[in-house]
C-alpha atoms as a PDB file:
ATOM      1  CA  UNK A   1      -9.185   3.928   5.109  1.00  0.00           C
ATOM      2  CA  UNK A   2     -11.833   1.956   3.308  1.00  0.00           C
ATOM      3  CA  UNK A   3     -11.361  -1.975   4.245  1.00  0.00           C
ATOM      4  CA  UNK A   4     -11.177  -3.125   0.149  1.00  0.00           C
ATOM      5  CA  UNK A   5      -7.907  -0.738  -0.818  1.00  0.00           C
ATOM      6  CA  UNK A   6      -6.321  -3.107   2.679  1.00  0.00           C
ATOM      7  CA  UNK A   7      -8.013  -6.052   0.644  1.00  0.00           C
ATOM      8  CA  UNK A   8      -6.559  -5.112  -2.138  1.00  0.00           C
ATOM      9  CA  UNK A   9      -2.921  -4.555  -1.065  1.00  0.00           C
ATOM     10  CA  UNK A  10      -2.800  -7.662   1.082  1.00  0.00           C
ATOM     11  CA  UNK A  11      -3.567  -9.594  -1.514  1.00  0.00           C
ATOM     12  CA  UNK A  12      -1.388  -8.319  -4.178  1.00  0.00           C
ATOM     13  CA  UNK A  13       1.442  -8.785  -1.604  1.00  0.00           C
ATOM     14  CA  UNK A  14       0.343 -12.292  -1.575  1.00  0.00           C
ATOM     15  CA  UNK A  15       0.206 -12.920  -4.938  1.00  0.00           C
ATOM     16  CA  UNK A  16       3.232 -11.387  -5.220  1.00  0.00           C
ATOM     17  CA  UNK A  17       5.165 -13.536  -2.726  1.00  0.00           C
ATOM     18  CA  UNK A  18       3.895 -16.644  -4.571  1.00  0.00           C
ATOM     19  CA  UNK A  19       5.089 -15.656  -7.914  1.00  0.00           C
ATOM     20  CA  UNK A  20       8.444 -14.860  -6.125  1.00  0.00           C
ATOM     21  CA  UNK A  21       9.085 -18.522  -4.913  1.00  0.00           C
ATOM     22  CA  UNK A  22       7.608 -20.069  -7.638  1.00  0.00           C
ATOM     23  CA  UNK A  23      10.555 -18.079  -9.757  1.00  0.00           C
ATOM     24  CA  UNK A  24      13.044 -19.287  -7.194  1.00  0.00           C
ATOM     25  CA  UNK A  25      12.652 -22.815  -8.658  1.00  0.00           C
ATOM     26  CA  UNK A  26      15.282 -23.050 -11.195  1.00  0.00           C
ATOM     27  CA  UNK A  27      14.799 -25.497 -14.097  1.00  0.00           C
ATOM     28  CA  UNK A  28      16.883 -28.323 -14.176  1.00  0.00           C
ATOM     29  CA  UNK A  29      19.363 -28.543 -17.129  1.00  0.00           C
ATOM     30  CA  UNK A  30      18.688 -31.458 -19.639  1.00  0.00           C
ATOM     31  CA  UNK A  31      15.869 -33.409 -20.461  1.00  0.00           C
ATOM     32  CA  UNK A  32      15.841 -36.676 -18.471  1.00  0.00           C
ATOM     33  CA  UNK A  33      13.539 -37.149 -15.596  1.00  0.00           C
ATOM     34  CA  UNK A  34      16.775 -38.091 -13.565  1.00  0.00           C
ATOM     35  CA  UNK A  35      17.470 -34.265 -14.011  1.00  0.00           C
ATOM     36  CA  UNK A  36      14.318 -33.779 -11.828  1.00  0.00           C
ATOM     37  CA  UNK A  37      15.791 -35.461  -8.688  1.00  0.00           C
ATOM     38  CA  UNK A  38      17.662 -32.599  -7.181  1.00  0.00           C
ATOM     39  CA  UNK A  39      15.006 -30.362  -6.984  1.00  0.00           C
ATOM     40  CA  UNK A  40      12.108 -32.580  -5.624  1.00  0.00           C
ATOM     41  CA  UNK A  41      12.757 -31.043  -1.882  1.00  0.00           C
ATOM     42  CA  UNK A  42      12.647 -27.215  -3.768  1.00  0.00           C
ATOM     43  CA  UNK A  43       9.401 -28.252  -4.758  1.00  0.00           C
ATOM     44  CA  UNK A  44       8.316 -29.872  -1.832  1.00  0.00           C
ATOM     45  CA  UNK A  45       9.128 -27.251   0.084  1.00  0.00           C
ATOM     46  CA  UNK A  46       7.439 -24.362  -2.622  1.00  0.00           C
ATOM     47  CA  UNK A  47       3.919 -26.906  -2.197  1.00  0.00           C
ATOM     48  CA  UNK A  48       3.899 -26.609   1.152  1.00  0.00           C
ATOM     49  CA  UNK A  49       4.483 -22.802   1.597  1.00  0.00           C
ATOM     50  CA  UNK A  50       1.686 -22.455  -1.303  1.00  0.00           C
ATOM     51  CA  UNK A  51      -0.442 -24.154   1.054  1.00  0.00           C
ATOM     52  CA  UNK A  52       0.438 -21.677   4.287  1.00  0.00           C
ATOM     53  CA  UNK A  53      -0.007 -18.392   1.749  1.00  0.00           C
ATOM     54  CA  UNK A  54      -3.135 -19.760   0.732  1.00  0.00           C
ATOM     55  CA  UNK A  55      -4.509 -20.520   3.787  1.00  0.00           C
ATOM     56  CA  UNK A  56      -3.516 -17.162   4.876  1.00  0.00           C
ATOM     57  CA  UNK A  57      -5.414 -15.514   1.956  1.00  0.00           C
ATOM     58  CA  UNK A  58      -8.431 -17.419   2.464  1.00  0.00           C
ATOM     59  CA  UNK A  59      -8.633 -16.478   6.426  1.00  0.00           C
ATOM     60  CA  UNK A  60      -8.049 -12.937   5.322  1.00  0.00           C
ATOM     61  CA  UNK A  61     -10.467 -12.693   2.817  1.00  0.00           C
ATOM     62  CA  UNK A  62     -12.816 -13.773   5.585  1.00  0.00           C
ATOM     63  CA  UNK A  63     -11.735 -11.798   8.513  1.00  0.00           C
ATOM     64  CA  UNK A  64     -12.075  -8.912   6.322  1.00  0.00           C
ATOM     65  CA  UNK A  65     -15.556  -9.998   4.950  1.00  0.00           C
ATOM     66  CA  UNK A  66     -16.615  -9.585   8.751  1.00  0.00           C
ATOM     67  CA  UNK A  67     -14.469  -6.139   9.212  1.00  0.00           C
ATOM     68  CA  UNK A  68     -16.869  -3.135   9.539  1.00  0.00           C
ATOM     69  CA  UNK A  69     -13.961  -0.457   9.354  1.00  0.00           C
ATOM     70  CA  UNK A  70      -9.835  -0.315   9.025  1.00  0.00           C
ATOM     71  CA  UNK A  71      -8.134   1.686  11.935  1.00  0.00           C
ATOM     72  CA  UNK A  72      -4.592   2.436  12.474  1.00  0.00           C
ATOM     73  CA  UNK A  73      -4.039  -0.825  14.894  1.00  0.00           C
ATOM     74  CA  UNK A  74      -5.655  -2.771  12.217  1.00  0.00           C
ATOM     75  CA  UNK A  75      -3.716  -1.358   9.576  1.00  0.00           C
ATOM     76  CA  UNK A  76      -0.541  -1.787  11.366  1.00  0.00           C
ATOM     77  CA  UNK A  77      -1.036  -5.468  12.562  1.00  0.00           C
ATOM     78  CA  UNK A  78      -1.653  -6.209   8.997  1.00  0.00           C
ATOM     79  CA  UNK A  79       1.293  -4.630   7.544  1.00  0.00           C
ATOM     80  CA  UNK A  80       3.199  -6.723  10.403  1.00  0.00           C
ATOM     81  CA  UNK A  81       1.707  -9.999   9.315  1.00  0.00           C
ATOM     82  CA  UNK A  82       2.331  -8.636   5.616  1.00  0.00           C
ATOM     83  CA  UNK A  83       5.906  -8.669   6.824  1.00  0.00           C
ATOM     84  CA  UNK A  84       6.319 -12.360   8.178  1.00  0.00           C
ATOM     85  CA  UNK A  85       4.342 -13.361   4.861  1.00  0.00           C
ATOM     86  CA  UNK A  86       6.989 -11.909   2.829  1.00  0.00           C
ATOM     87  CA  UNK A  87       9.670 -13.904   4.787  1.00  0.00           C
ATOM     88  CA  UNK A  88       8.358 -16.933   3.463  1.00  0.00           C
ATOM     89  CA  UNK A  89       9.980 -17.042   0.240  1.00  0.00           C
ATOM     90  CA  UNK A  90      13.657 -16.896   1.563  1.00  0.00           C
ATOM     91  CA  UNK A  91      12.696 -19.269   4.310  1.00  0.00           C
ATOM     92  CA  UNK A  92      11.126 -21.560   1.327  1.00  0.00           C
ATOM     93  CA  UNK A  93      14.575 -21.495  -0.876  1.00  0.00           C
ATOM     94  CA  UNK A  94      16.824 -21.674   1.537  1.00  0.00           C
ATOM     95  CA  UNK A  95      15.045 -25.021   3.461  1.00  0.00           C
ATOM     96  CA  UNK A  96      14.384 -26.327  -0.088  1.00  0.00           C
ATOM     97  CA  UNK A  97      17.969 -25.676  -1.273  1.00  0.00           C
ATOM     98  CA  UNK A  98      19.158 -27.225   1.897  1.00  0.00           C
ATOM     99  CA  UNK A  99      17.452 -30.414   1.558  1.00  0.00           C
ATOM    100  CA  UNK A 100      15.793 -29.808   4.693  1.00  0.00           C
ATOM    101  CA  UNK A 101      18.540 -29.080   7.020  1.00  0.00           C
ATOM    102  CA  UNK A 102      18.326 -28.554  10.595  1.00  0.00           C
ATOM    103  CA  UNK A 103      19.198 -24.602  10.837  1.00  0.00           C
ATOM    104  CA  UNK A 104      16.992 -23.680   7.643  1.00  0.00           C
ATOM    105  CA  UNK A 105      13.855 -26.142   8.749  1.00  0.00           C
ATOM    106  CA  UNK A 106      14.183 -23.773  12.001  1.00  0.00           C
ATOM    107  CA  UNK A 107      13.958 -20.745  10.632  1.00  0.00           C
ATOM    108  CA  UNK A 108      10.996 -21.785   8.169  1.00  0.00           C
ATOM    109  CA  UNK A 109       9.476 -22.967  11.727  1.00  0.00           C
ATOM    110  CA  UNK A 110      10.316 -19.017  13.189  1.00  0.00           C
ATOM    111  CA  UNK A 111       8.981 -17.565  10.569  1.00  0.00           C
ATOM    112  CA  UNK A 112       5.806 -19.591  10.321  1.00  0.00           C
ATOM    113  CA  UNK A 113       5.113 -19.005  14.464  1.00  0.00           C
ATOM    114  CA  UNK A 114       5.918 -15.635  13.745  1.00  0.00           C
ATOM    115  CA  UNK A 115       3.484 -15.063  10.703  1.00  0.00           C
ATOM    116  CA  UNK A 116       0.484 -17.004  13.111  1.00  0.00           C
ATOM    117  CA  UNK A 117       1.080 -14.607  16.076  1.00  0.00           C
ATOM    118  CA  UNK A 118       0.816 -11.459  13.811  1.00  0.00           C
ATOM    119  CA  UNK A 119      -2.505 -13.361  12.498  1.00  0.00           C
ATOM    120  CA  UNK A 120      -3.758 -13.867  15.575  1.00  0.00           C
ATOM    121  CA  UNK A 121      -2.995 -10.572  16.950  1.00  0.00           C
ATOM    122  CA  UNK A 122      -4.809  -8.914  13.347  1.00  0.00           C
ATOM    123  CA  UNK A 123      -7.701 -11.086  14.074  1.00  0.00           C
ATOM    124  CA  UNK A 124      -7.872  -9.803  17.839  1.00  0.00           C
ATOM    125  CA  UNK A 125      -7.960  -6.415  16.762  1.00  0.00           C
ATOM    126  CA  UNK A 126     -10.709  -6.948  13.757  1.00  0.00           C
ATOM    127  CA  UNK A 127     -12.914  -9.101  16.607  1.00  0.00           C
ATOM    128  CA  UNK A 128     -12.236  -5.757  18.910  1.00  0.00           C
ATOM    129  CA  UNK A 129     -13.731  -3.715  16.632  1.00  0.00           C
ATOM    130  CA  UNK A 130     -17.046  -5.602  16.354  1.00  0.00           C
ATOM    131  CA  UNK A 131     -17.407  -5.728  19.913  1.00  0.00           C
ATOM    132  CA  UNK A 132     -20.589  -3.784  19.739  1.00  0.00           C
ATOM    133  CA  UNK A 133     -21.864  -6.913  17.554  1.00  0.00           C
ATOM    134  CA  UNK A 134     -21.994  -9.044  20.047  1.00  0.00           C
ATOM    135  CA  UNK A 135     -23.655 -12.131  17.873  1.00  0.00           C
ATOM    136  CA  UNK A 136     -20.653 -11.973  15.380  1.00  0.00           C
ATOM    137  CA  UNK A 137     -17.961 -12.152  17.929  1.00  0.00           C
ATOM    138  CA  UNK A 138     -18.986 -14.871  20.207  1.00  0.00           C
ATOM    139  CA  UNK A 139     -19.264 -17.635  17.371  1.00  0.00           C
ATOM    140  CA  UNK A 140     -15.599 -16.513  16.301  1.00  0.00           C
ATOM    141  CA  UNK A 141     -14.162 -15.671  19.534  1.00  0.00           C
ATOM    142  CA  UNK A 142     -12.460 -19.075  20.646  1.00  0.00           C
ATOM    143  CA  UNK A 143      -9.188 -19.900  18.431  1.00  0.00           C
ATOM    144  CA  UNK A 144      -8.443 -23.425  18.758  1.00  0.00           C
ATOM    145  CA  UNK A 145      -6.477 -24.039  15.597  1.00  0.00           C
ATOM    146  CA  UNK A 146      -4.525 -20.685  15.890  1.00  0.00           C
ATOM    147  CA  UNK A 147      -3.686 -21.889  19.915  1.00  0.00           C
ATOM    148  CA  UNK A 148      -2.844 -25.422  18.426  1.00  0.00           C
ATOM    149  CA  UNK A 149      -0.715 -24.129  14.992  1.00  0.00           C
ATOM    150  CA  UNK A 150       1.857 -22.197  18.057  1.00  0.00           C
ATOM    151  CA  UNK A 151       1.858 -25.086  20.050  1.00  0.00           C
ATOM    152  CA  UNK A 152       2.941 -27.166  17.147  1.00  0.00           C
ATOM    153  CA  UNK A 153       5.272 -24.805  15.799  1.00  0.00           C
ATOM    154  CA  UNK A 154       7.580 -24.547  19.052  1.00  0.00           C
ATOM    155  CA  UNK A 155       8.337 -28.303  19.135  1.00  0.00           C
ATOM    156  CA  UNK A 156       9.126 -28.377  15.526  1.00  0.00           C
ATOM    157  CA  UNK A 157      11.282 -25.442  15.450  1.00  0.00           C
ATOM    158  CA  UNK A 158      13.272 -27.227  18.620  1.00  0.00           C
ATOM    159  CA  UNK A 159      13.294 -30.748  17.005  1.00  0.00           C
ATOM    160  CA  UNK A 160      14.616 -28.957  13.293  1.00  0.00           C
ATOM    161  CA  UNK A 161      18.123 -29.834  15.070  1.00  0.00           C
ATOM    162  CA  UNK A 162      17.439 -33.067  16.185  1.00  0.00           C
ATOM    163  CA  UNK A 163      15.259 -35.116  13.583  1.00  0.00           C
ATOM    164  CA  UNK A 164      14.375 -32.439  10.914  1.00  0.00           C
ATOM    165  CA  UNK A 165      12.255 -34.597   9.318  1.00  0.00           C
ATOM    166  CA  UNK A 166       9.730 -35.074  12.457  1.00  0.00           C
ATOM    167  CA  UNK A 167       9.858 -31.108  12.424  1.00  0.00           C
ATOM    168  CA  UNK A 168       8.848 -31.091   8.966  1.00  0.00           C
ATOM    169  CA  UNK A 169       6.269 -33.306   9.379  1.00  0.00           C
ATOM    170  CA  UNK A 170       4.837 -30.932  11.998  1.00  0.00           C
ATOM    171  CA  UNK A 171       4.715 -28.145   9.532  1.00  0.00           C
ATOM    172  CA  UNK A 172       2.510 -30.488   6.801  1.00  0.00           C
ATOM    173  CA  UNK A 173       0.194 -31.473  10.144  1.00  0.00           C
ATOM    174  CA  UNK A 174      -0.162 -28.076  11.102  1.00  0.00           C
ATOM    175  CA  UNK A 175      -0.953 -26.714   7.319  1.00  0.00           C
ATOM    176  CA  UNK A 176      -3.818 -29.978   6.951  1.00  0.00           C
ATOM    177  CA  UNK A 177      -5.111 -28.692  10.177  1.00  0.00           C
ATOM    178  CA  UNK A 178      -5.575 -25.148   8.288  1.00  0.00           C
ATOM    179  CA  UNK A 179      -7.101 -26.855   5.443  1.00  0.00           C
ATOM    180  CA  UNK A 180     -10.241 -27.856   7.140  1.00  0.00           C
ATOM    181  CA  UNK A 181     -12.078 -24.282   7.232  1.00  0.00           C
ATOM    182  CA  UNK A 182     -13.452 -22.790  10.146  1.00  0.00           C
ATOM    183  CA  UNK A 183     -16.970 -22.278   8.869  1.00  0.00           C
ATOM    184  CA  UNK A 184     -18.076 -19.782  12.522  1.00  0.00           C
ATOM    185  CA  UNK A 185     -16.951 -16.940  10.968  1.00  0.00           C
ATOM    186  CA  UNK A 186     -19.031 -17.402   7.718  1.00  0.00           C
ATOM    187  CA  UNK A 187     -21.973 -18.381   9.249  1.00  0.00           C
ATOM    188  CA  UNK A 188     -22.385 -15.505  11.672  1.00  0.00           C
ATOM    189  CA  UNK A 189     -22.041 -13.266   8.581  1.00  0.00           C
ATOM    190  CA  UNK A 190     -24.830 -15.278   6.701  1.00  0.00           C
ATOM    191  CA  UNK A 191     -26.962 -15.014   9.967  1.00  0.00           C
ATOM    192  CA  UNK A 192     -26.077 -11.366  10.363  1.00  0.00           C
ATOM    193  CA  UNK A 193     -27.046 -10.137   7.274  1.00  0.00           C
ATOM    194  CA  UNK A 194     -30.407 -12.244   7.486  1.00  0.00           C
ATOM    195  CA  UNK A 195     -30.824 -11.320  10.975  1.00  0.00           C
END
């Protein structure tokens, strides 16, 4: 399989999933700004899941910038991270619905671990598969933030049923932490292809 028609579908799945929860909003009834009140945490929570798709996008636009070919494991591990992605819209309506709750704020936690691990198990497999380039995988081979984003996650799933806003907080830590790029991967590709 040629890497750009995976490109291509991962990111119209993405796309996709963002136009979903952005249609999940409903519009408030009325005209008055008071009517806007209710759905503040909707909205909150719709920002903040924008931010995780995005981030995911961007680090798999990149990945895939440094992937030489697509194999089956490949193909498969993105498909399952395809699959946590989509969860995020239902996890984003029913937390934002919920004002936060402790039982919703968990499962947006589960579903956020879960989406990381299939990340981090895609990225394993594209790193695999440049093995024989040895100067491209040793700048990207250490994971920090992907170690730190599951060690943040557990705790905030846990503390979702005690103080759900801690647990939240968490989640917005964990997304700024994603926001600062990781710029190893790009500059072993500059230095590869002038190298």
């Amino acid at each position: 399989m040629k890497k750009y028609r995976l490109e291509a579908f991962s990111d119209g799945v993405i796309a996709i999933l963002i136009t979903i929860m952005v249609l999940n909003m409903e519009v408030p009834r009325g005209i008055s700004v008071d009517k806007l009140v209710p759905v503040i945490p909707v909205f909150l929570t719709y920002v903040l899941s924008f931010i995780y798709l995005a981030i995911y996008w961007s680090n798999h636009h990149h990945l895939f910038e440094a992937a030489a070919t697509i194999n089956r494991p490949i193909l498969w591990a993105n498909l399952n991270l395809l699959f946590w992605l989509s969860l995020i819209p239902f996890a984003t309506g029913w937390m934002g619905e919920n004002h936060f709750a402790p039982g919703p704020a968990a499962l947006y936690g589960l579903v956020l671990l879960f989406a990381a691990m299939s990340y981090w198990g895609l990225r394993q497999l594209v790193l695999a598969s440049l093995a024989s380039q040895a100067r491209l995988h040793h700048p990207v081979g250490r994971n920090w933030k992907g170690w730190l984003a599951t060690v943040l996650y557990l705790p905030a799933i846990v503390l979702a049923f005690l103080w759900e806003w801690v647990s939240l907080a968490l989640y917005v830590l964990t997304a700024l932490l994603w926001l600062i790029p990781d710029r190893r991967l790009q500059q072993a590709l500059v230095d590869r292809k002038s190298g």
